[in-house]
C-alpha atoms as a PDB file:
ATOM      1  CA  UNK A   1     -11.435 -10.320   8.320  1.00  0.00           C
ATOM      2  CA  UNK A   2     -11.203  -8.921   4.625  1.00  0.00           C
ATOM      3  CA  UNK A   3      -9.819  -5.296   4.150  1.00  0.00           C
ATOM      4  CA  UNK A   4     -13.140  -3.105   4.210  1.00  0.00           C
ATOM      5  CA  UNK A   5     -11.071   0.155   4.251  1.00  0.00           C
ATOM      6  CA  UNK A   6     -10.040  -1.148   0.685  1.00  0.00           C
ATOM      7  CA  UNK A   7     -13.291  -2.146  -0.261  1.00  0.00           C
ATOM      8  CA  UNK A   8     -14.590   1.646   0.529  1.00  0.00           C
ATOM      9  CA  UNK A   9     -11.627   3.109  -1.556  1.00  0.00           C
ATOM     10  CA  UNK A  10     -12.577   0.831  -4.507  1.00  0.00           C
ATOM     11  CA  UNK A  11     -16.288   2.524  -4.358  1.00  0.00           C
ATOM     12  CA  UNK A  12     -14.811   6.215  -4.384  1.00  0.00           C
ATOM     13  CA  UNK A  13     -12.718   4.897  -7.205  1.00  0.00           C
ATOM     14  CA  UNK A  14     -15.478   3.490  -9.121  1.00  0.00           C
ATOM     15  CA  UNK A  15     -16.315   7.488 -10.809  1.00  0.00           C
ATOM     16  CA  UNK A  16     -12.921   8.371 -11.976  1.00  0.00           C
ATOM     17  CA  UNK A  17     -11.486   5.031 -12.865  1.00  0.00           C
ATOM     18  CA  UNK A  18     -15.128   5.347 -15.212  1.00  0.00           C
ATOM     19  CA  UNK A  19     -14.266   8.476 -16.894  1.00  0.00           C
ATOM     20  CA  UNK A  20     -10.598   7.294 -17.090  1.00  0.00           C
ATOM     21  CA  UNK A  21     -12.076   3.934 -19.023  1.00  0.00           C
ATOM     22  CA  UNK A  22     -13.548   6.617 -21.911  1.00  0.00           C
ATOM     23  CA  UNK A  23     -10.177   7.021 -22.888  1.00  0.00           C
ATOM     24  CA  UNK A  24      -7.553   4.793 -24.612  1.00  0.00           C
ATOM     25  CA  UNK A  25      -5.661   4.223 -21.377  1.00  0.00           C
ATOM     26  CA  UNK A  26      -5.068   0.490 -20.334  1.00  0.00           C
ATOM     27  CA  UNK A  27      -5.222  -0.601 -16.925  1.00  0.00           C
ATOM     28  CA  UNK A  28      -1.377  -1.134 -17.031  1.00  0.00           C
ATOM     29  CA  UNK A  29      -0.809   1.982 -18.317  1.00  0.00           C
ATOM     30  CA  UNK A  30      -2.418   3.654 -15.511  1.00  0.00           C
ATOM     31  CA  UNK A  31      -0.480   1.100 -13.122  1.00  0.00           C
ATOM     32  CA  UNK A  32       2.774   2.877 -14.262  1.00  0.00           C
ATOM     33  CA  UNK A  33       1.391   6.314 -13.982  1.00  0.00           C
ATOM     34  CA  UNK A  34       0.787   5.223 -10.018  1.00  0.00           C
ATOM     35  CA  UNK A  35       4.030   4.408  -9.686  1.00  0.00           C
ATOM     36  CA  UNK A  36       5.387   7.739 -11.292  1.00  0.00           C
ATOM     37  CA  UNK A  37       2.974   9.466  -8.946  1.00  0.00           C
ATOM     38  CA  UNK A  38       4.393   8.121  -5.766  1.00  0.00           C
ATOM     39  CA  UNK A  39       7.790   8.275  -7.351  1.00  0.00           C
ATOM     40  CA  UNK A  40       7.234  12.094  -7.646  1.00  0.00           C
ATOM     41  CA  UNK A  41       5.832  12.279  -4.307  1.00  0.00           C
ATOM     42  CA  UNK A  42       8.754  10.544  -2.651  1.00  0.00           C
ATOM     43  CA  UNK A  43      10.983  12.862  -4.576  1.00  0.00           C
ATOM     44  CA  UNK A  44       8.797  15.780  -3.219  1.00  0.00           C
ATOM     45  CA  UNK A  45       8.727  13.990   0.774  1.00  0.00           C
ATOM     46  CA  UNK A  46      12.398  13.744   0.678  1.00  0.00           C
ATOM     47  CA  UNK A  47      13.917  17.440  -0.519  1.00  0.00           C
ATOM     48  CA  UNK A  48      11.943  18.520   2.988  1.00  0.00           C
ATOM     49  CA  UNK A  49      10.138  21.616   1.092  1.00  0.00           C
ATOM     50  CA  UNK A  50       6.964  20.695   2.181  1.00  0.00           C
ATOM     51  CA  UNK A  51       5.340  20.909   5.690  1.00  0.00           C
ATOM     52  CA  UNK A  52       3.395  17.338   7.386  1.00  0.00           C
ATOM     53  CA  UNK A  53       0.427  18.340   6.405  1.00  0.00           C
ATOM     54  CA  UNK A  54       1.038  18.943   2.476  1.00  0.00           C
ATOM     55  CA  UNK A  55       3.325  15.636   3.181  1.00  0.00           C
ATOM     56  CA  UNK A  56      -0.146  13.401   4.350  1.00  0.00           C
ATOM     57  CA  UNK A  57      -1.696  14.641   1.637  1.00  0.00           C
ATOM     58  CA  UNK A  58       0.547  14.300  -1.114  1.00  0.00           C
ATOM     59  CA  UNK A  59       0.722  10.506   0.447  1.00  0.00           C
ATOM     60  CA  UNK A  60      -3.056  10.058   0.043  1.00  0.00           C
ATOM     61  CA  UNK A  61      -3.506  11.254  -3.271  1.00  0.00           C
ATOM     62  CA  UNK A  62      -0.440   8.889  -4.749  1.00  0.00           C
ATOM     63  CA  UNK A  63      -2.169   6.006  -2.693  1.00  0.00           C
ATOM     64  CA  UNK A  64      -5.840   6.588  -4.539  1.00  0.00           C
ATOM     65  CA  UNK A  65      -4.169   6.776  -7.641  1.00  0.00           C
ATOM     66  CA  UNK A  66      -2.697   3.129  -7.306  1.00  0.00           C
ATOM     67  CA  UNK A  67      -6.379   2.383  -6.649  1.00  0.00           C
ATOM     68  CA  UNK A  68      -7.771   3.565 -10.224  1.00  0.00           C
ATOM     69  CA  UNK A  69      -6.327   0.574 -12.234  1.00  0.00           C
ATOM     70  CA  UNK A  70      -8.254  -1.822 -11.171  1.00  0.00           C
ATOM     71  CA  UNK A  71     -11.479   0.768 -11.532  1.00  0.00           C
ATOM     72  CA  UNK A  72     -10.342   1.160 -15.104  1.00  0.00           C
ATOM     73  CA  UNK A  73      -9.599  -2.891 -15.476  1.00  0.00           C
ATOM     74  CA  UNK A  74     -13.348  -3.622 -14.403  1.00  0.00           C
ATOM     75  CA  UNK A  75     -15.036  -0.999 -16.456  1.00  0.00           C
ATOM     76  CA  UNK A  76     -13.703  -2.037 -19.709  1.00  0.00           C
ATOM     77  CA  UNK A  77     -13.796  -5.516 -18.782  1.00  0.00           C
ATOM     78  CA  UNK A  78      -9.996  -6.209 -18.946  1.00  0.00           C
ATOM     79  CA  UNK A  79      -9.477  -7.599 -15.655  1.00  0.00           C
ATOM     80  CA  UNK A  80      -6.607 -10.001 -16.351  1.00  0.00           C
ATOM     81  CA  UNK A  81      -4.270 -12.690 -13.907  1.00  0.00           C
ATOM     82  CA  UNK A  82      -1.105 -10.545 -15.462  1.00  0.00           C
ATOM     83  CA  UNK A  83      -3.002  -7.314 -15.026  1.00  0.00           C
ATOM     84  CA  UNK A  84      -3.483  -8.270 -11.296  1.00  0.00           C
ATOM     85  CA  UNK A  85       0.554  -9.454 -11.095  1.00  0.00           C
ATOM     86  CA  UNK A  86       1.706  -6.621 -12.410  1.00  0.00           C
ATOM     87  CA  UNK A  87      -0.030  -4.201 -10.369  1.00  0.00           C
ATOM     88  CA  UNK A  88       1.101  -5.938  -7.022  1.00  0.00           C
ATOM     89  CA  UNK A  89       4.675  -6.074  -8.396  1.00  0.00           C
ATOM     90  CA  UNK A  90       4.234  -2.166  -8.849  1.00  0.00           C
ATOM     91  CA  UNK A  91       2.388  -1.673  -5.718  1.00  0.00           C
ATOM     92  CA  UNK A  92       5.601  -2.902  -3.596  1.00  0.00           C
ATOM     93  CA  UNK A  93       7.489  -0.748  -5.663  1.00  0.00           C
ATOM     94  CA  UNK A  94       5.141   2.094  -4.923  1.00  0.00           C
ATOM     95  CA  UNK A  95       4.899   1.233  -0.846  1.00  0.00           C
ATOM     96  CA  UNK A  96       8.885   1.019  -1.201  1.00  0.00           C
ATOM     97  CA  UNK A  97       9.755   4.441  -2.747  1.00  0.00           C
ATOM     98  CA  UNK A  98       7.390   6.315  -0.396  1.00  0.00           C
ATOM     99  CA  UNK A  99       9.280   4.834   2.714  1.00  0.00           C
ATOM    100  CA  UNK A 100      12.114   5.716   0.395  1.00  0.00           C
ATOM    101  CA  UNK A 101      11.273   9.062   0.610  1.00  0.00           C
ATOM    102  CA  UNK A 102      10.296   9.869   4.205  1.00  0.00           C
ATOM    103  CA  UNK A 103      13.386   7.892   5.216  1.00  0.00           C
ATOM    104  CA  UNK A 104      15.625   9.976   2.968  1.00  0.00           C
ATOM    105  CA  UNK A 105      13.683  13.015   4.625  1.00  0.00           C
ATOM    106  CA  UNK A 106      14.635  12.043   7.990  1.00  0.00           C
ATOM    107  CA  UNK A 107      18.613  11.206   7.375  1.00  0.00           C
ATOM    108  CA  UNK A 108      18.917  14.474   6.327  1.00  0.00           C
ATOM    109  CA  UNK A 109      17.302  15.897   9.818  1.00  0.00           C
ATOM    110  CA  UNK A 110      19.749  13.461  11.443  1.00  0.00           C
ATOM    111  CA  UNK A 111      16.911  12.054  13.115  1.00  0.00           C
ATOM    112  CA  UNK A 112      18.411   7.976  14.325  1.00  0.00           C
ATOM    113  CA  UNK A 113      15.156   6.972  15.775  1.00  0.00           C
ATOM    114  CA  UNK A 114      12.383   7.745  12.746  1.00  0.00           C
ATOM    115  CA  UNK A 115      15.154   6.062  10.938  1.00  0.00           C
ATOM    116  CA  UNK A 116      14.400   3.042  12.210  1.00  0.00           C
ATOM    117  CA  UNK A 117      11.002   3.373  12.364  1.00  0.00           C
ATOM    118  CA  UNK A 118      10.706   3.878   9.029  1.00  0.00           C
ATOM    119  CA  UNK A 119      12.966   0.884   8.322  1.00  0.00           C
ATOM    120  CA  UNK A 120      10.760  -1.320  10.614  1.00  0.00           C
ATOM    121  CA  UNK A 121       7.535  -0.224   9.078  1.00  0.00           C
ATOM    122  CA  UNK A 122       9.097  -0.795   5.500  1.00  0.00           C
ATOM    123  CA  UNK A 123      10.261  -4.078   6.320  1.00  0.00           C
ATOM    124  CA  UNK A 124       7.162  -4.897   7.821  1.00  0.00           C
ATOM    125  CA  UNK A 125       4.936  -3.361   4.864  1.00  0.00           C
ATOM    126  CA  UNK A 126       6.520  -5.813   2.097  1.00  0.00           C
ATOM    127  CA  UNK A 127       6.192  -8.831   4.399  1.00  0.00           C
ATOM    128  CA  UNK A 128       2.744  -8.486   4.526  1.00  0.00           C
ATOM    129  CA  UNK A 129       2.316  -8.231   1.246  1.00  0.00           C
ATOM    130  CA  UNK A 130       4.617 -11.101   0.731  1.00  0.00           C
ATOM    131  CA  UNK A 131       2.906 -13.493   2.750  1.00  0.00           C
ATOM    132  CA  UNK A 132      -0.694 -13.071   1.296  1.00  0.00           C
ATOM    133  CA  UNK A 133       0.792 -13.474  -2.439  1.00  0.00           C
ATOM    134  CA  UNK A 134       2.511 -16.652  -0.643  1.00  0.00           C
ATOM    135  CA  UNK A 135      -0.347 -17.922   0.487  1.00  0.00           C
ATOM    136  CA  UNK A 136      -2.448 -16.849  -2.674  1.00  0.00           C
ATOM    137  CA  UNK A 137      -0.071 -19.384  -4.100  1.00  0.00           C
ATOM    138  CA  UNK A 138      -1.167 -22.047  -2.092  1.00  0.00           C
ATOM    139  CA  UNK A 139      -4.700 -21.134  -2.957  1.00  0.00           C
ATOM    140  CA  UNK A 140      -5.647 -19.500  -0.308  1.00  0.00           C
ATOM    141  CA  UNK A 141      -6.997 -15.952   0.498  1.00  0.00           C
ATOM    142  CA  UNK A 142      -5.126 -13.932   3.047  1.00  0.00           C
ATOM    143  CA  UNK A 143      -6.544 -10.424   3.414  1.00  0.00           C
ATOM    144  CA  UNK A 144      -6.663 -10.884   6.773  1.00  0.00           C
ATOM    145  CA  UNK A 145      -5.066  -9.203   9.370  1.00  0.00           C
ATOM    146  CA  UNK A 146      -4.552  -5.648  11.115  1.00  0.00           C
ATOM    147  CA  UNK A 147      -2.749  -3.387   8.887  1.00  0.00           C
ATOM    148  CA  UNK A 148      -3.406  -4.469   5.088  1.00  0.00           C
ATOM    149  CA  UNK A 149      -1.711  -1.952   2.753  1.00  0.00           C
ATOM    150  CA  UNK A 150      -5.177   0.563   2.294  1.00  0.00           C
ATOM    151  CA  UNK A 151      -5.028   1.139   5.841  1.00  0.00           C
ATOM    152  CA  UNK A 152      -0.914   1.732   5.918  1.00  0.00           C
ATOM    153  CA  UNK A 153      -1.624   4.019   3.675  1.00  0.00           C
ATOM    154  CA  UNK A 154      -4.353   6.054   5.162  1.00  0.00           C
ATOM    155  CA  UNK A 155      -2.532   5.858   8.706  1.00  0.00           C
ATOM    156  CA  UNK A 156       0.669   6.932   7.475  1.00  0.00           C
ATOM    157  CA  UNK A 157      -0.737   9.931   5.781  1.00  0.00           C
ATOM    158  CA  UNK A 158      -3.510  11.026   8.724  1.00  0.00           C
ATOM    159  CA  UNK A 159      -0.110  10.627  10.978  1.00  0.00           C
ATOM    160  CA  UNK A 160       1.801  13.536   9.078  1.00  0.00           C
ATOM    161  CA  UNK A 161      -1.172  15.191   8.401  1.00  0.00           C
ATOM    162  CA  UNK A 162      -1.802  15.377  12.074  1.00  0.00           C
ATOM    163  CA  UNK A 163       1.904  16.096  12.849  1.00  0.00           C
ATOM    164  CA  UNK A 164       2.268  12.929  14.533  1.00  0.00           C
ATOM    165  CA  UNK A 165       4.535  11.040  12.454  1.00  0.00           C
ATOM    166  CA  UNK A 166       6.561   9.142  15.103  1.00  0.00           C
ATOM    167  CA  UNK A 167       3.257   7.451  16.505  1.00  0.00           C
ATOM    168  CA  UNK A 168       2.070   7.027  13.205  1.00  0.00           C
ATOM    169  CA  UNK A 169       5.046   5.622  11.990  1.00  0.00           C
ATOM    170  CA  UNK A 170       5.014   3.097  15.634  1.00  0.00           C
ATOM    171  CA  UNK A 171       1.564   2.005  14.651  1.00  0.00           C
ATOM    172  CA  UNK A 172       2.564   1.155  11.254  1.00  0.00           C
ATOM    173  CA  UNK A 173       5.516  -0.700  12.463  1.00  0.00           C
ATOM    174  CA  UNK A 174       3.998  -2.611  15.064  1.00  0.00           C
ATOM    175  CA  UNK A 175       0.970  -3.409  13.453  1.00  0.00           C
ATOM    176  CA  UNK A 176       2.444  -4.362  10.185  1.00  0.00           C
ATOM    177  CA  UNK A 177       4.576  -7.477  11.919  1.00  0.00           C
ATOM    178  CA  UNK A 178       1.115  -8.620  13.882  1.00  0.00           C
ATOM    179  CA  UNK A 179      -0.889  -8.676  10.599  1.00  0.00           C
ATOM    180  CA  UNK A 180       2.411 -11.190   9.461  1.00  0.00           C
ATOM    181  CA  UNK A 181       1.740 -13.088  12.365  1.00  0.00           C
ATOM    182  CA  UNK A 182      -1.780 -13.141  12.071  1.00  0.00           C
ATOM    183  CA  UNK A 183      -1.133 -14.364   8.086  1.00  0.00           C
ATOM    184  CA  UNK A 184       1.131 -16.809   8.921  1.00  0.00           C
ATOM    185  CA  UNK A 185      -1.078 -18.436  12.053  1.00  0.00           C
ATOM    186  CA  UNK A 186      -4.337 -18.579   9.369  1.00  0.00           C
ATOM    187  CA  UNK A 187      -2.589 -20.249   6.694  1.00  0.00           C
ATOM    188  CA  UNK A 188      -0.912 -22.673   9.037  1.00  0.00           C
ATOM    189  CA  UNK A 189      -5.078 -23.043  10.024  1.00  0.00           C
ATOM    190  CA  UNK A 190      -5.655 -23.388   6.975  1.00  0.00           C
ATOM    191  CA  UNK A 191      -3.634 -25.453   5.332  1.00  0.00           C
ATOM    192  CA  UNK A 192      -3.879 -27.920   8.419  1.00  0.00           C
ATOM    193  CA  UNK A 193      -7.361 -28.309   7.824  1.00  0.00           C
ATOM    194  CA  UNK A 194      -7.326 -28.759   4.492  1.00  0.00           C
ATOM    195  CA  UNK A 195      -4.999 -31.565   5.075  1.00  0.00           C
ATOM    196  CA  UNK A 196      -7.922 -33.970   7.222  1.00  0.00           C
ATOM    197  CA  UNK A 197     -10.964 -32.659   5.095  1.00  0.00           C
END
């Protein structure tokens, strides 16, 4: 199934990324500000000044924001093929500096086993990401599959929000490496049947 989390967040997005398409901001432009926005929030995640709730927050808003470029790139009609690279290139760098952060967070608690969960979940976040843009150059769609980034990101935040952050971070983990399997079992499928149509 597609990613209808994702396709929600795209309609709340659809008000700001209008006002922000009044202005002389470009899509990419607002791609790069997403990325400084989780870069600040990783920085903010891993000095440990802020409780799990402000944490899940703080991982939420920088998560929307990434969403608001491609609101801006369809209101002013400049939905491009490098617009849409470049944003995925950034969004890996966006998942990657968040884990970044929380990981840093936990070394300095000492805490061995969130370490590897956070590894795990990391590892597991860029593969799935990996395999639909592998597959999307095959020509085929892959949004498929249990835990496409939206949902990461609104799991990972409702977990330290909650103050559950090891179960959240399990989930993630877990889930992340089934939606890899699921990817890699449709465009086997796929590509299988394409081969005796």
């Amino acid at each position: 199934m597609a990613d209808p989390l994702g396709k929600y967040i795209r309609i709340i997005a659809k008000y700001p990324g209008s006002i922000l398409a009044k202005t002389n901001i470009t899509p990419n432009q607002v791609t790069i500000v997403g990325l400084l926005a989780n870069c600040v929030v990783a920085y903010f995640i891993a000095r440990g000044d802020l409780n799990y709730f402000m944490m899940g927050i703080l991982i939420w808003i920088a998560g929307f924001f990434d969403a608001l470029d491609g609101s801006v790139a369809r209101h002013t009609g400049r939905v491009t093929k490098f617009g849409s690279f470049f944003d995925s290139v950034l969004d890996r760098y966006s998942d990657s500096v968040i884990y970044l952060g929380i990981l840093a967070y936990f070394l300095r608690s000492g805490n061995a086993d969130y370490v590897i969960l956070v590894t795990v979940a990391m590892i597991g976040s860029l593969a799935v990401s990996y395999v639909r843009a592998k597959a999307e150059s095959l020509d085929l769609e892959c949004e498929i599959g249990l835990m496409p980034r939206t949902a990461r990101i609104v799991l990972l935040g409702a977990a330290f929000c909650i103050g559950q952050v090891f179960w959240g971070l399990l989930i993630v983990a877990v889930l992340t490496h089934l939606t890899v399997l699921q990817r890699i079992l449709y465009v086997r499928k796929s590509l299988t049947k394409k081969a005796y149509d």
